[in-house]
C-alpha atoms as a PDB file:
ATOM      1  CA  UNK A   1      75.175 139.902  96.123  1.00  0.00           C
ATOM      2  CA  UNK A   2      75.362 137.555  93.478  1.00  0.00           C
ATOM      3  CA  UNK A   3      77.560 134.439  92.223  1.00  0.00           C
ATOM      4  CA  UNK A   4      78.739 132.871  88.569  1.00  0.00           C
ATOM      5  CA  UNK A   5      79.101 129.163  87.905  1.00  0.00           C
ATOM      6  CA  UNK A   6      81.039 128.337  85.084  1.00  0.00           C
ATOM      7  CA  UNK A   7      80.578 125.052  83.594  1.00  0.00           C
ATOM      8  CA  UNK A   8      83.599 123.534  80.642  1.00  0.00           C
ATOM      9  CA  UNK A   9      81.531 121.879  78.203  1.00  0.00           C
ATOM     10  CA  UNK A  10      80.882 118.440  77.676  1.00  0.00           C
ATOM     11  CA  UNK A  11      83.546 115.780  75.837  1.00  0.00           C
ATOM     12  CA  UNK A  12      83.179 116.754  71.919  1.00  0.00           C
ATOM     13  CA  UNK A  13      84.893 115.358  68.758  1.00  0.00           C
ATOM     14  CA  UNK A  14      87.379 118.081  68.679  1.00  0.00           C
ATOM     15  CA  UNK A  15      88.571 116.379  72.137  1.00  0.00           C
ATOM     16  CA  UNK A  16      88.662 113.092  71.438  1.00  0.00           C
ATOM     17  CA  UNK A  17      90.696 114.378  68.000  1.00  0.00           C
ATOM     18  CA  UNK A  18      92.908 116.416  69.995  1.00  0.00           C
ATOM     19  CA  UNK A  19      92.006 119.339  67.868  1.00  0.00           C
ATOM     20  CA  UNK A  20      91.809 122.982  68.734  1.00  0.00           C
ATOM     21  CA  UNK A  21      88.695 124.628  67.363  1.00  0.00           C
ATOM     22  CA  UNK A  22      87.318 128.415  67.422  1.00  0.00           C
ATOM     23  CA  UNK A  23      83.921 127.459  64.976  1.00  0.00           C
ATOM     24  CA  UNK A  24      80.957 128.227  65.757  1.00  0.00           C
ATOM     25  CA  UNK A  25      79.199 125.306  64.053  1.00  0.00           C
ATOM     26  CA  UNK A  26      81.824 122.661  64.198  1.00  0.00           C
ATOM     27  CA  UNK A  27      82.442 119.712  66.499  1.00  0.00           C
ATOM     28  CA  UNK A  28      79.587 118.367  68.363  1.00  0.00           C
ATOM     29  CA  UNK A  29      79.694 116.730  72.167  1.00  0.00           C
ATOM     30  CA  UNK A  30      80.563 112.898  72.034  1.00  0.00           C
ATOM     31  CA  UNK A  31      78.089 110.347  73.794  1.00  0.00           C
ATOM     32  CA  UNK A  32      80.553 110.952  76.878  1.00  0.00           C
ATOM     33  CA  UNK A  33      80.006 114.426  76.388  1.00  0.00           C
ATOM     34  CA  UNK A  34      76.306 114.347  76.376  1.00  0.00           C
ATOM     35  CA  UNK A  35      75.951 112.497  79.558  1.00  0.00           C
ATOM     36  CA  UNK A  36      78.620 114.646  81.177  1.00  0.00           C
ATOM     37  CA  UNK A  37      76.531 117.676  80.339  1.00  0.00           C
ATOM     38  CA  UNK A  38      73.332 115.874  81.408  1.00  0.00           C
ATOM     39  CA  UNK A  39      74.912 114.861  85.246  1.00  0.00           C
ATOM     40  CA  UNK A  40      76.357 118.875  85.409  1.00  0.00           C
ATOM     41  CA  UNK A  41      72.432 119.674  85.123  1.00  0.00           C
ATOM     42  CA  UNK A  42      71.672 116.970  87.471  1.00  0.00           C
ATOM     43  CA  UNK A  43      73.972 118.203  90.186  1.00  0.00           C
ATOM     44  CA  UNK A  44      72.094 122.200  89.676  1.00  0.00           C
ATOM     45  CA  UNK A  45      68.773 120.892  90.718  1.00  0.00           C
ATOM     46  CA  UNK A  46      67.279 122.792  93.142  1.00  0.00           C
ATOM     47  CA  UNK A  47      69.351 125.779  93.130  1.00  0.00           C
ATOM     48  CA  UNK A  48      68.162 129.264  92.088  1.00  0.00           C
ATOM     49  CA  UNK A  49      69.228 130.208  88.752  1.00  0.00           C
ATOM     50  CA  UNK A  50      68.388 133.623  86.920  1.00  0.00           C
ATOM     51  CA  UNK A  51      70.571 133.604  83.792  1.00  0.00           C
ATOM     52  CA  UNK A  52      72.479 131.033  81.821  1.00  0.00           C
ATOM     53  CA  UNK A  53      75.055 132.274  79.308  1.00  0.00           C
ATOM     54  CA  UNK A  54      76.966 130.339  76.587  1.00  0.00           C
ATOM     55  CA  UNK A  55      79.285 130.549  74.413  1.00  0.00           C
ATOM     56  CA  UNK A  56      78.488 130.761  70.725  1.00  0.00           C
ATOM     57  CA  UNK A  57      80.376 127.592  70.019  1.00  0.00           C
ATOM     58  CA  UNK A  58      78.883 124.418  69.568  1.00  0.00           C
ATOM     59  CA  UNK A  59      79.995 122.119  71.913  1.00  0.00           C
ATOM     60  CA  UNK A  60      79.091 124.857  74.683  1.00  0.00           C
ATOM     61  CA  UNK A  61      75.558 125.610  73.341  1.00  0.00           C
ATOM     62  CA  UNK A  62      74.527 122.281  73.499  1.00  0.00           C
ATOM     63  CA  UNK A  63      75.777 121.447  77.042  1.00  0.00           C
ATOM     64  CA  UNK A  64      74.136 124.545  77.721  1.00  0.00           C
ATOM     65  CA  UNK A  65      70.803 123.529  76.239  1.00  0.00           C
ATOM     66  CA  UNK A  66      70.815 120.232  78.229  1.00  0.00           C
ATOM     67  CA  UNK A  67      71.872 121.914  81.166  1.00  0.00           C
ATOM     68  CA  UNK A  68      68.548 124.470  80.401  1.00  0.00           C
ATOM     69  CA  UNK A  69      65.959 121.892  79.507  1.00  0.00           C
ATOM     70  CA  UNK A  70      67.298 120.032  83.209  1.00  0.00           C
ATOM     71  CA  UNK A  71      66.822 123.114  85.451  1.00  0.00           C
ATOM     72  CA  UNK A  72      64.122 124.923  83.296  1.00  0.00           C
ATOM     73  CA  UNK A  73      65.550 128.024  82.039  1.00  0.00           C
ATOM     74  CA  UNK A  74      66.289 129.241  78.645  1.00  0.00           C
ATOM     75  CA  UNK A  75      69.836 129.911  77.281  1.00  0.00           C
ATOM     76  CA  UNK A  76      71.653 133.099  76.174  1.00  0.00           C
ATOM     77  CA  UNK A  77      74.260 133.008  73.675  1.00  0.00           C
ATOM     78  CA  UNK A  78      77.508 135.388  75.458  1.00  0.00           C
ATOM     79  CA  UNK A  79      80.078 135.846  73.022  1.00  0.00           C
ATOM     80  CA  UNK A  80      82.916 137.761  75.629  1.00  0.00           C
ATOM     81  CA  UNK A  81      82.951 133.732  77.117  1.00  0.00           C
ATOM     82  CA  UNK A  82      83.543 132.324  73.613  1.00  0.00           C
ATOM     83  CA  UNK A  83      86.510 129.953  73.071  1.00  0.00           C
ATOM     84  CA  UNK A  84      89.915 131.696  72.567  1.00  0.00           C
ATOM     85  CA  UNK A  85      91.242 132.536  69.162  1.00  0.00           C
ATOM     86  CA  UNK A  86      93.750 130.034  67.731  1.00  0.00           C
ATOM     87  CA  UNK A  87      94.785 132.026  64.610  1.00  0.00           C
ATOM     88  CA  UNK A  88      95.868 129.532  61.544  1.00  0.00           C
ATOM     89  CA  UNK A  89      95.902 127.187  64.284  1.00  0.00           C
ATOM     90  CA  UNK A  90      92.457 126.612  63.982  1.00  0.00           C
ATOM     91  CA  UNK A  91      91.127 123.491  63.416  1.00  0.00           C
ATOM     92  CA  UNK A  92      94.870 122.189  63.619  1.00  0.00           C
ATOM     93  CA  UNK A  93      95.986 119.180  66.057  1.00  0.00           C
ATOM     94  CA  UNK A  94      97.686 120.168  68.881  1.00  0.00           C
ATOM     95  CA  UNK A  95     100.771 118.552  67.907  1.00  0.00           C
ATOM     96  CA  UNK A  96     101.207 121.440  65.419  1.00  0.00           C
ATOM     97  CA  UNK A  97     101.462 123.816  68.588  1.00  0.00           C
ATOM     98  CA  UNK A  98     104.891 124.978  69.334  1.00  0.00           C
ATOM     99  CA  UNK A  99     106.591 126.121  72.235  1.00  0.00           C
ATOM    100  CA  UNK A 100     105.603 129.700  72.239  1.00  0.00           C
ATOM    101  CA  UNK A 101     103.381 132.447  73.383  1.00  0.00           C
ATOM    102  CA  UNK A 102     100.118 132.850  72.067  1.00  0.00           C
ATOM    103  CA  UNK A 103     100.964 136.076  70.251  1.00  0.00           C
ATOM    104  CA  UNK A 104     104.242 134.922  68.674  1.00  0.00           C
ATOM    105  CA  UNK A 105     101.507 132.305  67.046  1.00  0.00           C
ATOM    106  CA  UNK A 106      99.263 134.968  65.835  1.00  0.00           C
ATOM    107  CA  UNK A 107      96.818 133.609  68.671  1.00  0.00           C
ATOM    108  CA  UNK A 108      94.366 135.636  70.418  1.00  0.00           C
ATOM    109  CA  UNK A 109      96.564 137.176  73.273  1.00  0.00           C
ATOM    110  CA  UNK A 110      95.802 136.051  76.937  1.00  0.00           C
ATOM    111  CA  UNK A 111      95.669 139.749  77.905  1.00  0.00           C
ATOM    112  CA  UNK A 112      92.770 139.447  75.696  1.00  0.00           C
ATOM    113  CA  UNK A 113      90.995 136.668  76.809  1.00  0.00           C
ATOM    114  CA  UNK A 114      91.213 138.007  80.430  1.00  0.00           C
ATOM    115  CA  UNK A 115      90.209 141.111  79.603  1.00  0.00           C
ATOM    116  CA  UNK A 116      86.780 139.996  78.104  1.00  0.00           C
ATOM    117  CA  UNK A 117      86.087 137.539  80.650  1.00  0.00           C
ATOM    118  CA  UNK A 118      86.405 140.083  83.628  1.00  0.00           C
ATOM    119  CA  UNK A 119      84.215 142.111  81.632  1.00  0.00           C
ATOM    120  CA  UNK A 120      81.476 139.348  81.683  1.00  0.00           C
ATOM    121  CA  UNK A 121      82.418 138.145  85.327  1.00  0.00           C
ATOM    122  CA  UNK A 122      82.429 141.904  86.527  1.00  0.00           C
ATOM    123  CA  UNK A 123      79.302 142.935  84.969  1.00  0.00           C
ATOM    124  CA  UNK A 124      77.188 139.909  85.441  1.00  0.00           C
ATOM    125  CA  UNK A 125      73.804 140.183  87.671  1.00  0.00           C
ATOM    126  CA  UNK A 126      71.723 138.229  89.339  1.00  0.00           C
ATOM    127  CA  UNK A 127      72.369 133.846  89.824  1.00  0.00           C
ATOM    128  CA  UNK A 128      74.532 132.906  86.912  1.00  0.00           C
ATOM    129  CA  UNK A 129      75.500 130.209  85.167  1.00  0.00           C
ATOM    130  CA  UNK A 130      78.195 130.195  82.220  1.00  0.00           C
ATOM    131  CA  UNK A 131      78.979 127.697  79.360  1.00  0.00           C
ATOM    132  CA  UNK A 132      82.543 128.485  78.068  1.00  0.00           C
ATOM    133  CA  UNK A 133      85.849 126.685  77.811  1.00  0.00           C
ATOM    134  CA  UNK A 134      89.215 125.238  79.322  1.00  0.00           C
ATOM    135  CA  UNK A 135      91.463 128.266  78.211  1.00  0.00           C
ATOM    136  CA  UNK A 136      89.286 131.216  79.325  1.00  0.00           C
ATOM    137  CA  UNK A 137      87.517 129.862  82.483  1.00  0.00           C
ATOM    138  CA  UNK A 138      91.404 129.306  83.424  1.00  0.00           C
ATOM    139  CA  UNK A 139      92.268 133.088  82.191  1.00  0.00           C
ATOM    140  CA  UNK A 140      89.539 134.213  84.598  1.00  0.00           C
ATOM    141  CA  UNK A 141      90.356 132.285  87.527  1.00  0.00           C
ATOM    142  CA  UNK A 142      94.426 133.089  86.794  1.00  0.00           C
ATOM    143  CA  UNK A 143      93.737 136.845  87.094  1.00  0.00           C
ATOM    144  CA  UNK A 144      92.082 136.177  89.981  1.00  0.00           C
ATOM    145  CA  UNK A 145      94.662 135.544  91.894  1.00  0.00           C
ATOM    146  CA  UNK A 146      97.551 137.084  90.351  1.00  0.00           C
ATOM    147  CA  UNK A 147      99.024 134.480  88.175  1.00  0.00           C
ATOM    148  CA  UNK A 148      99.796 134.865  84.578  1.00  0.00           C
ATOM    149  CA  UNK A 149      99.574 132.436  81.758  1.00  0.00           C
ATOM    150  CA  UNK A 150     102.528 129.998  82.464  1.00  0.00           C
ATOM    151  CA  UNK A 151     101.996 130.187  85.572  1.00  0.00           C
ATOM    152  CA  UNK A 152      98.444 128.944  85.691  1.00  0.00           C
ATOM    153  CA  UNK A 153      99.355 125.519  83.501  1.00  0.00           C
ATOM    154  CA  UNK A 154      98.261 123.750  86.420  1.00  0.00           C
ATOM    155  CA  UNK A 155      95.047 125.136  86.355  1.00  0.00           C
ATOM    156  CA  UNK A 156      92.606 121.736  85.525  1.00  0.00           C
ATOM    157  CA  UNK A 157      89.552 122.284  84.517  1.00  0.00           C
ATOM    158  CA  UNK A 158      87.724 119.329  83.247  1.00  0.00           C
ATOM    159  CA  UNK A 159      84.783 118.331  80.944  1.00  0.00           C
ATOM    160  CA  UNK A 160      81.469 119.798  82.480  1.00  0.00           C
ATOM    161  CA  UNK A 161      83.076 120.786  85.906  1.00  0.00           C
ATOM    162  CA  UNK A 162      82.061 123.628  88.008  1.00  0.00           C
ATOM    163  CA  UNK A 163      84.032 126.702  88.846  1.00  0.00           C
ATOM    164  CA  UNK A 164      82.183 129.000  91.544  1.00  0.00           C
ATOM    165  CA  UNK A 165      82.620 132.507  91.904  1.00  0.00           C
ATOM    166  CA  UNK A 166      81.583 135.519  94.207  1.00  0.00           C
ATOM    167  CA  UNK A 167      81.900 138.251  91.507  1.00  0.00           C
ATOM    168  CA  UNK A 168      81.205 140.716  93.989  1.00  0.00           C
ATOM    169  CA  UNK A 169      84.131 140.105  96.063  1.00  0.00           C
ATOM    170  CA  UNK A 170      85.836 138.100  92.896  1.00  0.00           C
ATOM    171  CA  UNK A 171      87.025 135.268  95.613  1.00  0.00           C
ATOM    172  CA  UNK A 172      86.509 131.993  94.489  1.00  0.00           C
ATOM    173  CA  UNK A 173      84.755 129.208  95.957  1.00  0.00           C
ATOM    174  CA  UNK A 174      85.660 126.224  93.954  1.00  0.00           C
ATOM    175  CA  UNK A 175      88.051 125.177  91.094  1.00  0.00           C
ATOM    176  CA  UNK A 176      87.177 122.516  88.424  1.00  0.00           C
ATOM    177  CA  UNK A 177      85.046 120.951  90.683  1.00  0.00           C
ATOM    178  CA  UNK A 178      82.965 117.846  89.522  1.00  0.00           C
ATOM    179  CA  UNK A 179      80.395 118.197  91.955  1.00  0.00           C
ATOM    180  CA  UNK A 180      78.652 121.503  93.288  1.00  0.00           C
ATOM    181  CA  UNK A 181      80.643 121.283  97.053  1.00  0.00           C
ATOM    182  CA  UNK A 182      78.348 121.386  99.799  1.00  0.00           C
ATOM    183  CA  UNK A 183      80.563 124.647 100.846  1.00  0.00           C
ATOM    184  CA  UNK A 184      79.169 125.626  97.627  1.00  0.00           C
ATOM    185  CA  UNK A 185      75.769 124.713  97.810  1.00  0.00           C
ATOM    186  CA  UNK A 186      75.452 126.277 101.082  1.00  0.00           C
ATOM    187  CA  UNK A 187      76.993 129.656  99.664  1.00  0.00           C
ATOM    188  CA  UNK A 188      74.616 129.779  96.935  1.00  0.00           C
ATOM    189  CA  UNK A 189      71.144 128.712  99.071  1.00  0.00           C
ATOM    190  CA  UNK A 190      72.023 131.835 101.471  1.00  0.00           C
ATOM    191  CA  UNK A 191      72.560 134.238  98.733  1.00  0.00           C
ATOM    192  CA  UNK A 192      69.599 133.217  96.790  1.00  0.00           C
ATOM    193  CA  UNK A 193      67.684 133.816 100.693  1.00  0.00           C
ATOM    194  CA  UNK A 194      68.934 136.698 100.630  1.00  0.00           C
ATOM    195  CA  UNK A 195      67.444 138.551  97.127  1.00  0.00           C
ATOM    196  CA  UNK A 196      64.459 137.116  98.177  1.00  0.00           C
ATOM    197  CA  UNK A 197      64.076 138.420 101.442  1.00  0.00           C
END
């Protein structure tokens, strides 16, 4: 039996610009960012981790590597979490966006982004943690339980918050969550009992 975490990153410039940003090498986290990603560490002390996975952009790989150097393990770049495509959107504010679906923009479609992130999700092993984004942590959790795109606009997921879930079963545990829930906690400490007895 095993579980996935997945962790937004931290604040970055492309936030506080209100841009939307696919590159790899662009945009670091903000001061608020930082400390975000350092209290998301904080709050996995003392709970069993095998793997942590991020995505290649970034504003993910470094709240991953502060989240690593807090709970001792290295970091593995996972490029089926990446951020989504935004076509010639990229890099654009969103006040360029219009009203439309994400293939009418020449976006990457959300079939897609679901699609790869089940994929991770599904074949995943072992106690992980996973450093992606807004749009596909909400793609995952959406397909879920059953809802499509504009449906799940309500979804929230914030800055550094923590989105739990049983990938055997696929139920999940928590939503956006700023803390990890003692619910949580609890879940994880008896499935980490249980590898290792």
């Amino acid at each position: 039996m095993g579980w996935i975490v997945l962790i937004r990153h931290g604040e970055s410039e492309a936030n506080t610009s209100s841009i939307i940003s696919e590159d790899i090498d662009r945009f670091p986290l903000t001061e608020i960012g930082i400390e975000q990603a350092k209290l998301a560490g904080k709050e996995l002390n003392g709970i069993n981790i095998d793997h942590i996975y991020t995505s290649p952009v970034r504003r993910a790989v470094h709240t991953a590597e502060i989240i690593g150097k807090m709970t001792g393990k290295s970091i593995n770049v996972e490029n089926r979490i990446r951020e989504s495509g935004f076509g010639a959107y990229n890099n654009k504010s969103i006040e360029y966006l219009r009203s439309s679906n994400r293939e009418a923009l020449g976006m990457e479609p959300w079939s897609s982004i679901v699609s790869r992130m089940r994929e991770f999700a599904e074949h995943s092993s072992g106690n992980t943690i996973a450093v992606s984004h807004s749009l596909p942590i909400r793609a995952l959790i959406s397909s879920i339980i059953g809802m499509n795109e504009i449906e799940s606009f309500g979804v929230e997921v914030g800055y550094a918050s923590f989105t739990t879930i049983d990938f055997d079963n696929m139920k999940i545990r928590s939503i956006g969550s700023r803390t990890i829930t003692p619910a949580v906690r609890e879940f994880l400490k008896r499935n980490s009992e249980s590898k290792s007895g």
